[in-house]
Protein backbone atom coordinates (compact mmCIF):
# COMPACT_ATOMS: atom_id res chain seq x y z
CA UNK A 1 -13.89 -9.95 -38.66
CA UNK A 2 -11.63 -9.86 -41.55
CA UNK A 3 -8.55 -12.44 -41.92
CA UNK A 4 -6.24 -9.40 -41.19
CA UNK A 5 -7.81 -8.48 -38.12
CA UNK A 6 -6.32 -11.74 -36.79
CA UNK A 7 -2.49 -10.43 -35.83
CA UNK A 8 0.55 -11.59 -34.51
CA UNK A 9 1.79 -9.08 -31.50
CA UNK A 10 5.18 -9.95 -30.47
CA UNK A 11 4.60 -13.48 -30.21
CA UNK A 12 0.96 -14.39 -29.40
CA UNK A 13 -2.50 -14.44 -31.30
CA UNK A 14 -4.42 -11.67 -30.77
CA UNK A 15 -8.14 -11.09 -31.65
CA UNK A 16 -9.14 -7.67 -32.03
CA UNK A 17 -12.05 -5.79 -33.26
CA UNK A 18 -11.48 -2.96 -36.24
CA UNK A 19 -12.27 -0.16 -33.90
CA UNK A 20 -12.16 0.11 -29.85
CA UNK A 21 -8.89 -2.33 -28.26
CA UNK A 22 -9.55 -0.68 -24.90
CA UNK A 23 -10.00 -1.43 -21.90
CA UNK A 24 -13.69 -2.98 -22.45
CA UNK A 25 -12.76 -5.26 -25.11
CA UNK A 26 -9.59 -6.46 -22.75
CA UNK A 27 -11.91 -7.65 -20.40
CA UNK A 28 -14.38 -9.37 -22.36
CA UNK A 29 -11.58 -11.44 -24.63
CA UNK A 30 -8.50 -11.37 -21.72
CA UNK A 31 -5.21 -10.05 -22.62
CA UNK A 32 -2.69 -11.72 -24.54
CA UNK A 33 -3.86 -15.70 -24.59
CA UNK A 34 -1.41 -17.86 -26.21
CA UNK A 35 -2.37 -20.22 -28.88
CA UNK A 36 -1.07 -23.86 -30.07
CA UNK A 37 -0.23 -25.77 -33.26
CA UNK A 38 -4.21 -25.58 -34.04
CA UNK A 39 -4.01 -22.16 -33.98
CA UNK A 40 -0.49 -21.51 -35.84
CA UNK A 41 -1.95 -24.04 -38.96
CA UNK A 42 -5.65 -22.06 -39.43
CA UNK A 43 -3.31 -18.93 -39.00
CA UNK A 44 -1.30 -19.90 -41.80
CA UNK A 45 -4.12 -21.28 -44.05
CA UNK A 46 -5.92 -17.78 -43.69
CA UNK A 47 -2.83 -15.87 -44.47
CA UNK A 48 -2.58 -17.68 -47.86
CA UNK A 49 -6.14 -17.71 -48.94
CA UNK A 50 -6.60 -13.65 -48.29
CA UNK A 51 -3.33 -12.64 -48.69
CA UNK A 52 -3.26 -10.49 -45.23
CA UNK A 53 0.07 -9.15 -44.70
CA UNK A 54 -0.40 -8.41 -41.09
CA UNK A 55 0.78 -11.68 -40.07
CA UNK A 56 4.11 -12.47 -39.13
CA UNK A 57 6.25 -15.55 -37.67
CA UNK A 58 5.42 -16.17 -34.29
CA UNK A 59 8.16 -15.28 -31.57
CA UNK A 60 8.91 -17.69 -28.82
CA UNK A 61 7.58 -16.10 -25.82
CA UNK A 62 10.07 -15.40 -23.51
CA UNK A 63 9.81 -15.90 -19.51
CA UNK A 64 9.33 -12.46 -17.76
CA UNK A 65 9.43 -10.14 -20.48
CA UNK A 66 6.00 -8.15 -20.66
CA UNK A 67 5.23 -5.21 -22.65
CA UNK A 68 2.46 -2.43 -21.47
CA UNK A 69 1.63 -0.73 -25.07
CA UNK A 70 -0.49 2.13 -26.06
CA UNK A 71 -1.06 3.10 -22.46
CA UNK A 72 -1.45 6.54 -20.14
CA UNK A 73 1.05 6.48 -17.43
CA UNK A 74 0.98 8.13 -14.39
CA UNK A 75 4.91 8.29 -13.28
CA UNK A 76 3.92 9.73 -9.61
CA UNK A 77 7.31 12.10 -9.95
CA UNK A 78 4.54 14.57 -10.41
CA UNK A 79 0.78 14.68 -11.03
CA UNK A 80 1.22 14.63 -14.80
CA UNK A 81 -0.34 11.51 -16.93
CA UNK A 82 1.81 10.79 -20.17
CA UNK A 83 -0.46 9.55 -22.94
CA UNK A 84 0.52 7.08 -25.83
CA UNK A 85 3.47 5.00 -23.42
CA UNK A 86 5.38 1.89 -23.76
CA UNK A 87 6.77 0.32 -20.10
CA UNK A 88 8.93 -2.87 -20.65
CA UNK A 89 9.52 -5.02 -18.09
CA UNK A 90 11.95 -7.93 -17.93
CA UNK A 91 12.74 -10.04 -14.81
CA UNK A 92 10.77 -7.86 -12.12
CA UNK A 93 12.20 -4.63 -13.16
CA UNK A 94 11.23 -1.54 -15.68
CA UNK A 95 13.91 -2.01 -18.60
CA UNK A 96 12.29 0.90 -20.72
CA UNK A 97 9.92 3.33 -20.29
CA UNK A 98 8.42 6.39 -22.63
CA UNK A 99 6.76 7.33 -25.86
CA UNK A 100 5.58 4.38 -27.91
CA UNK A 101 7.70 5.82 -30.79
CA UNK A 102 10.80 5.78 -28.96
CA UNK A 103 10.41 2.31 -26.68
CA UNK A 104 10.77 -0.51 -29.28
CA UNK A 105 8.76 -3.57 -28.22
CA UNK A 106 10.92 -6.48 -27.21
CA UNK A 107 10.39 -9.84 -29.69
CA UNK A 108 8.67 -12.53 -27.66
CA UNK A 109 7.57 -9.85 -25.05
CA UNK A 110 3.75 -10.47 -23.64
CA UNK A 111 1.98 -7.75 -24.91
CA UNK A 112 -0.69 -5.79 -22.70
CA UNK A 113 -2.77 -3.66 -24.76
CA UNK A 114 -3.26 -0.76 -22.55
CA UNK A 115 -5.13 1.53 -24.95
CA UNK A 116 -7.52 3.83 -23.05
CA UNK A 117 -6.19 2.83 -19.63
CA UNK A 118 -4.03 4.22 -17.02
CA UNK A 119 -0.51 2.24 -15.81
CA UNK A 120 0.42 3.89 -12.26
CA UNK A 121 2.97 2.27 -9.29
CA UNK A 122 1.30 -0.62 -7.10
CA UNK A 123 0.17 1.20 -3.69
CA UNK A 124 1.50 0.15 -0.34
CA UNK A 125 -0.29 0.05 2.79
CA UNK A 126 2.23 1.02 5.78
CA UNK A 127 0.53 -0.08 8.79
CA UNK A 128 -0.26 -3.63 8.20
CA UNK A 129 -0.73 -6.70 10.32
CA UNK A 130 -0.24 -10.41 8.90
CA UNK A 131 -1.11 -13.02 11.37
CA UNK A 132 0.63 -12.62 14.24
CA UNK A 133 2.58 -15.65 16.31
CA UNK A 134 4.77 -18.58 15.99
CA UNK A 135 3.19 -20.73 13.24
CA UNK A 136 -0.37 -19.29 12.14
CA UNK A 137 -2.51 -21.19 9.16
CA UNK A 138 0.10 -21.10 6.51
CA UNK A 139 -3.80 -20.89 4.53
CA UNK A 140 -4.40 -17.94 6.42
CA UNK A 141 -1.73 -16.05 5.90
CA UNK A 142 -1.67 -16.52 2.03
CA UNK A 143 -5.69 -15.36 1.88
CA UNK A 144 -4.10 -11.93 3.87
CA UNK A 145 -1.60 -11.62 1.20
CA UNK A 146 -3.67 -11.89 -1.38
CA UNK A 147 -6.65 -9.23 -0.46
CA UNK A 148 -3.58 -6.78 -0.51
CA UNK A 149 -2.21 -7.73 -3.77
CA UNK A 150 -6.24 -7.71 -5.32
CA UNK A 151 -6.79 -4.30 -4.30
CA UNK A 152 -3.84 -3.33 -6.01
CA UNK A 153 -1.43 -2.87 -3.07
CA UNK A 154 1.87 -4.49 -3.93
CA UNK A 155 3.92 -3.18 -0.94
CA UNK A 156 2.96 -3.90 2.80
CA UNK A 157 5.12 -2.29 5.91
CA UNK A 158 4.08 -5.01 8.59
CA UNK A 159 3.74 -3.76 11.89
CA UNK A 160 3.79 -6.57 14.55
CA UNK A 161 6.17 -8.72 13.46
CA UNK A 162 6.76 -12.87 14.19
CA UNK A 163 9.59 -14.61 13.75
CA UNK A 164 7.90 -16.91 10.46
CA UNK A 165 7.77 -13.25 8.80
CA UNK A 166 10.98 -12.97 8.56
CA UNK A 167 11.59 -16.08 5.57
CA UNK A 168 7.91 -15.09 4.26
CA UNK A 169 9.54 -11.96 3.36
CA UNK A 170 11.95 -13.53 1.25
CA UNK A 171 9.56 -15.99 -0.33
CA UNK A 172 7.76 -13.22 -1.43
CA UNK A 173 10.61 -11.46 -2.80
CA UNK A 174 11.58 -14.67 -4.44
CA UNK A 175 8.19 -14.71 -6.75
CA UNK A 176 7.56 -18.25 -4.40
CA UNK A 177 4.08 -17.25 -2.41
CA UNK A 178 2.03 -14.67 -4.18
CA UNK A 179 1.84 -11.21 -2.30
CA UNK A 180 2.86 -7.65 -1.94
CA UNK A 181 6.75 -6.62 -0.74
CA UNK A 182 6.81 -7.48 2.59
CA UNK A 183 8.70 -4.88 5.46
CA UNK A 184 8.83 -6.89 8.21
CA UNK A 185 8.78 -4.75 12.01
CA UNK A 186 10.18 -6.48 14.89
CA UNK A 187 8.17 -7.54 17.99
CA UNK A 188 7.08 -4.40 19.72
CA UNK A 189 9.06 -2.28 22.32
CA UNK A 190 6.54 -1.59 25.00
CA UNK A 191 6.44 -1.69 28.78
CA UNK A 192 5.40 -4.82 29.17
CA UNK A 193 8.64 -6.06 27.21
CA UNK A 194 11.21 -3.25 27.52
CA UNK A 195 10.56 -1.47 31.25
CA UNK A 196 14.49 -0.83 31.99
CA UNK A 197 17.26 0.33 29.68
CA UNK A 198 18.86 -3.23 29.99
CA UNK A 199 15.28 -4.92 28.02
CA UNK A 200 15.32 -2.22 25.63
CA UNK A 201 18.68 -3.10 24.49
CA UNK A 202 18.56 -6.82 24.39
CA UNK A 203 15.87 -6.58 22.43
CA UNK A 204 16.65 -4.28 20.19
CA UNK A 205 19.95 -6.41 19.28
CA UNK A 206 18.11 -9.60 19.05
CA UNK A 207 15.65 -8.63 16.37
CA UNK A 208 18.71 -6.56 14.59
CA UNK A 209 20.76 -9.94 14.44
CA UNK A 210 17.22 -11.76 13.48
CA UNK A 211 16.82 -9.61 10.45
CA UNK A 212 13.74 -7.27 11.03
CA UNK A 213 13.43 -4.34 9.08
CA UNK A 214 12.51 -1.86 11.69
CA UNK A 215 11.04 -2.11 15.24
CA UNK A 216 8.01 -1.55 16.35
CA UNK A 217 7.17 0.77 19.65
CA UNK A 218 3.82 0.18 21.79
CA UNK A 219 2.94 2.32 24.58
CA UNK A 220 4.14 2.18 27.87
CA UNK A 221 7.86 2.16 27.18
CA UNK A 222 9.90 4.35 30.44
CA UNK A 223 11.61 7.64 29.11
CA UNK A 224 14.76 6.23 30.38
CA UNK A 225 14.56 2.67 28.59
CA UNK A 226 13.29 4.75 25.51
CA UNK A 227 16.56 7.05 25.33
CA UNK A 228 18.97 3.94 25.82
CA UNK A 229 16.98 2.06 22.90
CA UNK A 230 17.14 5.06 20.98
CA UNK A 231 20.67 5.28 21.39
CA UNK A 232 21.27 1.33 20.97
CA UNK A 233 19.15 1.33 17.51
CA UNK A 234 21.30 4.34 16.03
CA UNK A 235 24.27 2.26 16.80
CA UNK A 236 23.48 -0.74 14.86
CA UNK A 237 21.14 1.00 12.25
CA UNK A 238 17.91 -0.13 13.19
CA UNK A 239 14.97 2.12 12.94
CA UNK A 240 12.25 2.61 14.76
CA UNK A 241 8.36 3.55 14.89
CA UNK A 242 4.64 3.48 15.78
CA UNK A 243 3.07 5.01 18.79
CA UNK A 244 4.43 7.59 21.23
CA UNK A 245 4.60 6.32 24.65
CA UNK A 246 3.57 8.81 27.33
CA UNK A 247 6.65 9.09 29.36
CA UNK A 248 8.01 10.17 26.40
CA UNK A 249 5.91 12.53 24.57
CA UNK A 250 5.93 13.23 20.69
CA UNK A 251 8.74 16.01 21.33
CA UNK A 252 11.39 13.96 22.58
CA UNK A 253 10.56 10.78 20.23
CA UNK A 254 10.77 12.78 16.90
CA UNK A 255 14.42 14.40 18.77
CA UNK A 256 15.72 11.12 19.49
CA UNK A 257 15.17 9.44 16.09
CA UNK A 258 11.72 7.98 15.43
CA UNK A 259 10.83 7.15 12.16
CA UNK A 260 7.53 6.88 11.45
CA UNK A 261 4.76 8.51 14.36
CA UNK A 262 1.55 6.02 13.28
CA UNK A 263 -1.96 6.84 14.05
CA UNK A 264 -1.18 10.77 14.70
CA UNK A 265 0.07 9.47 17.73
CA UNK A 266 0.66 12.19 20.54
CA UNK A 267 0.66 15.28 18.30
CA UNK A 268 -3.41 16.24 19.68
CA UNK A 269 -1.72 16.30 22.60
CA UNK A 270 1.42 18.23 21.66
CA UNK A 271 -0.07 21.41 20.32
CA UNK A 272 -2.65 21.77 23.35
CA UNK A 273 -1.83 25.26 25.27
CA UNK A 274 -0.35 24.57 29.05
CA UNK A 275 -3.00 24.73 30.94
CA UNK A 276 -5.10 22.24 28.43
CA UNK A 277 -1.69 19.55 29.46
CA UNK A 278 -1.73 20.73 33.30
CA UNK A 279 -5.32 19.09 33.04
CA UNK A 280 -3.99 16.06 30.65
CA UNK A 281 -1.51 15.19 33.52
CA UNK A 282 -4.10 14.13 36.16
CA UNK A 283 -6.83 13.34 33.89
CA UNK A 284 -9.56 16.67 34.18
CA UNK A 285 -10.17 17.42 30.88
CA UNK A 286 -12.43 16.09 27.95
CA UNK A 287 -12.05 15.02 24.89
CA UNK A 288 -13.32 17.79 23.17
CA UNK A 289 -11.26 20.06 25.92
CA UNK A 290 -8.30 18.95 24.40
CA UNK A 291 -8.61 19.03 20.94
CA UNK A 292 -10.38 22.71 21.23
CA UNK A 293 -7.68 23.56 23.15
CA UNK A 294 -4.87 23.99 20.37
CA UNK A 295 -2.23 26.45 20.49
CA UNK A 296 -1.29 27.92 17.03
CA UNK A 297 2.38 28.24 18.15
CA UNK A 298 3.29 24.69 19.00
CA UNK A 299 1.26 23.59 16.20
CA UNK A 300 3.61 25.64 13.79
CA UNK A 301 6.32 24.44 15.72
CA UNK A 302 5.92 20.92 15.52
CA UNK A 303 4.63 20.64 11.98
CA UNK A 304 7.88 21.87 11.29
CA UNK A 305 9.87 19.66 13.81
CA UNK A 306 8.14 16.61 11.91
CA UNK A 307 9.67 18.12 8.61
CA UNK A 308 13.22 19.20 10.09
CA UNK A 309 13.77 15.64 11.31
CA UNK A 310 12.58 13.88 8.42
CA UNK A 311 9.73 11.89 10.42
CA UNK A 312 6.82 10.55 8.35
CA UNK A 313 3.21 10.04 9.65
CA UNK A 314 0.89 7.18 8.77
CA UNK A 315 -2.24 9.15 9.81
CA UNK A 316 -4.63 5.69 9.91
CA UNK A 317 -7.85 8.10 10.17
CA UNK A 318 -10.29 5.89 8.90
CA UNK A 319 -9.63 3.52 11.60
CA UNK A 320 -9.80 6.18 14.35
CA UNK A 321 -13.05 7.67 12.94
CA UNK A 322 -14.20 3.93 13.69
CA UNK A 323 -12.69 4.19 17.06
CA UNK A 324 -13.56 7.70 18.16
CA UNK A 325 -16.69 7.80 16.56
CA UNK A 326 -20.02 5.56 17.03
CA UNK A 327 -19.85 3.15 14.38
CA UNK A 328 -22.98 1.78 12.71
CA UNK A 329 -21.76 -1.95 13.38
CA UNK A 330 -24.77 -3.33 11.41
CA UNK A 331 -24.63 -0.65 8.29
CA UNK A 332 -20.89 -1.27 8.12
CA UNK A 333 -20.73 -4.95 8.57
CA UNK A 334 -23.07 -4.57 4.92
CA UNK A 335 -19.79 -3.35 3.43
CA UNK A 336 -19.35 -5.75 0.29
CA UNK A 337 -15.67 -6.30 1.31
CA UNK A 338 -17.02 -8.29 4.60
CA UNK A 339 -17.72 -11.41 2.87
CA UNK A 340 -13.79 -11.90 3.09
CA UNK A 341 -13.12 -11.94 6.52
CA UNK A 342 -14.67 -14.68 8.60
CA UNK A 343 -17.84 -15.15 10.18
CA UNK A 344 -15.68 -14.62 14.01
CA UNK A 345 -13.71 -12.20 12.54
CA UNK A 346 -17.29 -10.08 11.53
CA UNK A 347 -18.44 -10.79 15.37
CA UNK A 348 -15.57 -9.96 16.95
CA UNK A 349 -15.93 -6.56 15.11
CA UNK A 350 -19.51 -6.07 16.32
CA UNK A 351 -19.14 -6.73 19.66
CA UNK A 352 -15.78 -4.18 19.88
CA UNK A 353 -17.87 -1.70 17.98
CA UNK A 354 -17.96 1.12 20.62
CA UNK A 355 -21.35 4.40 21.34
CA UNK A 356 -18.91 6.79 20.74
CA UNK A 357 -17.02 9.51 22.91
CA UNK A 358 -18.19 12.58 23.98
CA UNK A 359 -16.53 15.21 22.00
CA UNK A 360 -15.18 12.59 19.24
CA UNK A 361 -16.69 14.95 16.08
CA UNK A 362 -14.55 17.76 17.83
CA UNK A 363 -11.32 16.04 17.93
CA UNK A 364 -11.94 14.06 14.57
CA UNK A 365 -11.73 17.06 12.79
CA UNK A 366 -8.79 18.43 14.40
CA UNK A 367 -6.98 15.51 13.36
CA UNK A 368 -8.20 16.29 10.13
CA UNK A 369 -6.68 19.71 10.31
CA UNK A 370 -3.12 18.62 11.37
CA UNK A 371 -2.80 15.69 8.23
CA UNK A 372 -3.97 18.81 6.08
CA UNK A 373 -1.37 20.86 7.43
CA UNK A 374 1.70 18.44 7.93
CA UNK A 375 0.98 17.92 3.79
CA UNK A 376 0.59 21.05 2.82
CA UNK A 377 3.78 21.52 4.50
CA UNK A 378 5.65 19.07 2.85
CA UNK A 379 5.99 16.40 5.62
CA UNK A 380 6.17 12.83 4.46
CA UNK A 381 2.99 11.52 4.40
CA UNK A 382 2.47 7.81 4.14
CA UNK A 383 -0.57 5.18 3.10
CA UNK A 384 -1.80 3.04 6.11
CA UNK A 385 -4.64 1.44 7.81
CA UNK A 386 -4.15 -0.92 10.49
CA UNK A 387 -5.98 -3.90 9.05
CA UNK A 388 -7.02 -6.08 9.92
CA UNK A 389 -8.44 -4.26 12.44
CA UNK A 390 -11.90 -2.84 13.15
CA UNK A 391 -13.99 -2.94 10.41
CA UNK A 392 -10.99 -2.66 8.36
CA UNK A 393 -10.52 -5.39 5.72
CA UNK A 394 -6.92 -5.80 4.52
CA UNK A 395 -6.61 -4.21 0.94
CA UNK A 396 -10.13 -2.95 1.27
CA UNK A 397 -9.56 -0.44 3.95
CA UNK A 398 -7.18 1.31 2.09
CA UNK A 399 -9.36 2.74 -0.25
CA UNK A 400 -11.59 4.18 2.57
CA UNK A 401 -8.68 5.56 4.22
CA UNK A 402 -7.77 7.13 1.04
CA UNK A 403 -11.80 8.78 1.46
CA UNK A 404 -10.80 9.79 4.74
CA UNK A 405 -7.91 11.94 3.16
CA UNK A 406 -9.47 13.43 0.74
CA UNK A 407 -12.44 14.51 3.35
CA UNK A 408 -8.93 16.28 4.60
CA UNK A 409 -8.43 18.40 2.44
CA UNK A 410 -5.38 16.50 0.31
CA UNK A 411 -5.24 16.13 -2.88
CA UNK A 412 -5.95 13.37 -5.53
CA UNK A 413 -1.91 13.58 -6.37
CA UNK A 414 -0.92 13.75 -2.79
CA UNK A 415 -2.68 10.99 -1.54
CA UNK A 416 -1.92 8.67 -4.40
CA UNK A 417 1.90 9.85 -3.50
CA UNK A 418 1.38 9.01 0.20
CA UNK A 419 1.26 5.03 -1.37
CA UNK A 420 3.64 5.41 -3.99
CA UNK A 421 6.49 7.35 -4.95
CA UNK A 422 6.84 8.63 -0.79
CA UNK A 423 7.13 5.02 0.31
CA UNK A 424 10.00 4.25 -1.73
CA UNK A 425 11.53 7.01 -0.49
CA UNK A 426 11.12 6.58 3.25
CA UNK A 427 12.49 3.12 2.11
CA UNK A 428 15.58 4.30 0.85
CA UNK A 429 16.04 7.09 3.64
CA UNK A 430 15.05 5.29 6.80
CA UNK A 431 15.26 1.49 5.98
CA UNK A 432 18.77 1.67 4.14
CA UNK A 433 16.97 -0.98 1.33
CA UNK A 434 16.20 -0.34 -2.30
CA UNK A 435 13.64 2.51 -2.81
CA UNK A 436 13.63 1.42 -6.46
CA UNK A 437 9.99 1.31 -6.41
CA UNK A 438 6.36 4.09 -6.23
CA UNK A 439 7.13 5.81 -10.02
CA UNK A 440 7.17 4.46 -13.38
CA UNK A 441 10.91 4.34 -15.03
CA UNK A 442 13.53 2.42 -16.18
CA UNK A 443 15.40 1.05 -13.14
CA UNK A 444 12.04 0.76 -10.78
CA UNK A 445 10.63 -2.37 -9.72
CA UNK A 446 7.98 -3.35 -11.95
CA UNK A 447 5.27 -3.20 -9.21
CA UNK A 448 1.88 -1.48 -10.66
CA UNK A 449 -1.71 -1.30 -11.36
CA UNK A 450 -3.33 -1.22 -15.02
CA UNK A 451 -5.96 1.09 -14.70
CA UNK A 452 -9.27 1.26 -17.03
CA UNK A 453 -9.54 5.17 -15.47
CA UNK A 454 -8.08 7.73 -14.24
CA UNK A 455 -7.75 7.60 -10.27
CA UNK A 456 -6.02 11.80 -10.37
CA UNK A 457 -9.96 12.46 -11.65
CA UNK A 458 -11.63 9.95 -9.03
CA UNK A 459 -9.86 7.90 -6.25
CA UNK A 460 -12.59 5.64 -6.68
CA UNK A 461 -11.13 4.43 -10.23
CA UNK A 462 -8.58 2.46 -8.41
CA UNK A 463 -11.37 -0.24 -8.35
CA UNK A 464 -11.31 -0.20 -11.53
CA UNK A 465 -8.21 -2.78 -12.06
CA UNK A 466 -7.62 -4.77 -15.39
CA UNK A 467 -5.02 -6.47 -13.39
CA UNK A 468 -1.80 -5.59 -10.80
CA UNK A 469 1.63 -6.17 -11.33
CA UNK A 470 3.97 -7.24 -8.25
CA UNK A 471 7.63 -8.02 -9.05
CA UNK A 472 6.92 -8.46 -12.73
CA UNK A 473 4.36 -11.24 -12.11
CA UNK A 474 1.22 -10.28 -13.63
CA UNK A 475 -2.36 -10.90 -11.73
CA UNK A 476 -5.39 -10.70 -14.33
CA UNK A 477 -8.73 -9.09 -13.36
CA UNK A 478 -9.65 -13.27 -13.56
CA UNK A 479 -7.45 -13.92 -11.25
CA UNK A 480 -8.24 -11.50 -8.75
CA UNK A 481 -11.90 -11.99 -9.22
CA UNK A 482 -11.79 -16.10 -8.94
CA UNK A 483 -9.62 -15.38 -5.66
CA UNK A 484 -12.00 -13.39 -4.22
CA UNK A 485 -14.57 -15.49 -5.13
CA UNK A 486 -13.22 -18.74 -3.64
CA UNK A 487 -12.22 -16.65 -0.49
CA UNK A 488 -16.23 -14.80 -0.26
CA UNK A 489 -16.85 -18.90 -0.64
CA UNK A 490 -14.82 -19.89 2.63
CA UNK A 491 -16.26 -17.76 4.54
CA UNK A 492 -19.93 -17.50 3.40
CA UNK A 493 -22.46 -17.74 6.67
């Protein structure tokens, strides 16, 4: 390597070979390391001995400012990938984005060379669980947080919610713990906790006043508590979603306001002909009775109820194929993401791991149908998984869900969508916070994955991370991979 192949890019050292800065070579030598007085002095010494004019006075690196160069973005405003970009980011947030010949590299920005790799939004996973109750391992917590952010999610929709969530959420959006943007959802509504109008409501003002994000509905909630919650969260702006209690039925909760139906909750059951929910009522009809028991009318009808009230579904089918299904507990407790969850965690699993119900394969694939049909018809999908939950590994499970989807029939671009660019929008529209996040532009939070290929070609190329992004902070491949290996570590046996 030549004198002149030893540069100065805004501000740091770089060593770089004559041909081939990808993403191979950003691996092997790490991105961007700073270098001391040593360093400045043999820098200076080989300028003046060879005479290389490609070094210049060091900048003084300054705190926050990073500089993606040389780099395909994928915006997520559409399924287009813009080659040769430059995305600035200063303080958290995207200050510039665009061609590399029109964004002008801030002085004493840290330069990531992103040459032959893909910059995209940070994905968010929209049914997630941290631990639940009053004061969990603060230990445990942070290992949660962290599986999300190293599988490149960097926004999380928590949906069972404790009061300790609550200030977490803030130290995360503080930079103080790190871990993805945390939504938290209020101890659930269910009929257990809300059986008369009068529960309903005094919850639903308590966790307004204790600064929850949305609440979360279980089953079992009365029709008559449901409608005066309903009406008591429109009045002081608090949303609400999850399952569909039965009293209610899918109908009346996307009419009355829900948000978010999770799980495909009650819409098998919605588009089954009358006579298939005459037998429903008192319990006479299979599993594969009612999902082969569709009628085409109310399916049409409430694909586009879904759409008409702006409701958004967090299908979670990779879970329910786990549910529904019989579950090869030894094959999938193999999976290579296991080694992060604990050894009771892992047992717990296999002894929940159920033979399967009769007519499961039948009904699976209907709920494939209706996700490939609410997308197609431009409902708002969004990302979700339910971890930690069975067999599901938080951050891992994601990226079989996104399998799951795909099996459905949706595209590369909509799925990615479903964890990007959709979830700052249901944000915006149905949390009343910032939905400045899920695309790449000036203005968005700087949340997002560097790539080293192209996950519109191959979902599975979101493993392939150089590093993730979350408020600005940036997480190295080393990081990530020391994490995981200290966390594999803990719970080895």
């Amino acid at each position: 390597m030549s004198g002149c192949e030893l540069v100065w890019a805004a501000g740091e050292l770089r060593s770089v070979e004559s041909k081939g800065t990808g993403m191979s070579a950003m691996k092997r030598a790490g991105i961007g390391r700073k270098v001391g007085a040593t360093a400045l002095a043999a820098l200076a010494v080989m300028a003046a001995v060879t005479g290389c004019t490609g070094v210049r006075p060091a900048a003084e690196p300054v705190p926050g400012l990073t500089a993606f160069t040389n780099v395909s973005v994928l915006p997520m405003t559409s399924d287009a990938v813009l080659a040769g970009q430059t995305v600035v980011v200063r303080d958290g947030m995207i200050t510039a984005a665009g061609p590399a010949a029109a964004v002008e590299v801030p002085r004493g920005a840290t330069v990531i060379d992103g040459e032959g790799g893909f910059l995209m939004p940070g994905l968010a996973e929209m049914h997630a669980h941290v631990p639940p109750g009053a004061n969990p391992p603060r230990e445990e917590v942070e290992d949660i947080l962290f599986l999300y952010v190293a599988n490149g999610i960097t926004t999380i929709r928590g949906m069972l919610g404790s009061a300790y969530q609550i200030p977490l959420a803030d130290e995360l959006e503080r930079g103080e713990v790190l871990g993805p943007n945390f939504y938290v959802g209020a101890p659930s509504l269910n009929g257990g906790t809300a059986p008369t109008p009068e529960a309903a409501e005094t919850l639903i003002r308590a966790h307004v006043e204790a600064g929850y994000h949305l609440q979360k509905i279980h089953p079992g909630v009365p029709l008559a508590a449901w409608d005066h919650m309903a009406a008591v969260a429109r009045e002081v702006g608090l949303t609400f979603g999850g399952h569909v209690p039965q009293d209610v039925g899918l109908v009346h909760a996307i009419e009355t306001g829900m948000s978010t139906v999770d799980h495909l909750d009650g819409y098998i059951q919605a588009i089954a002909s009358d006579d298939v929910q005459a037998q429903v009522s008192v319990g006479q009809i299979s599993l594969a009775g009612l999902a082969r028991g569709v009628d085409e009318a109310k399916l049409a009808d409430i694909i586009q109820l879904t759409i008409d009230h702006d409701v958004y579904v967090v299908p979670t089918m990779y879970l329910w194929e786990n549910l529904y299904a019989a579950p090869n507990a030894e094959q999938l407790l193999q999976q290579p993401e296991m080694k992060y969850v604990s050894p009771q965690t892992r047992e717990g699993w296999r002894r929940r791991a159920g033979s399967g119900r009769e007519g499961a394969d039948v009904y699976l694939a209907l709920r494939m149908r209706v996700l490939k049909e609410l997308s197609d018809a431009g409902a708002g999908i969004l990302m979700g998984t339910d971890s930690p939950q069975l067999f599901n590994v938080p951050g891992f499970a994601l990226h079989r869900e996104l399998q799951v989807m795909s099996d459905a029939g949706m595209s590369n671009y909509e799925i990615l969508k479903s964890g990007t660019a959709t979830v700052g929008e249901y944000v915006a529209s149905h949390l009343g916070m910032d939905g400045n996040f899920g695309t790449i532009a000036e203005g968005q939070r700087a949340d997002l994955v560097l790539l080293g290929s192209n996950p519109l070609e191959e979902l599975a190329n979101l493993f392939d991370r150089v590093g993730v992004m979350v408020r600005g902070r940036w997480v190295s491949r080393d990081e990530i991979d020391a994490g995981l290996e200290a966390l594999a570590a803990k719970h080895a046996g």
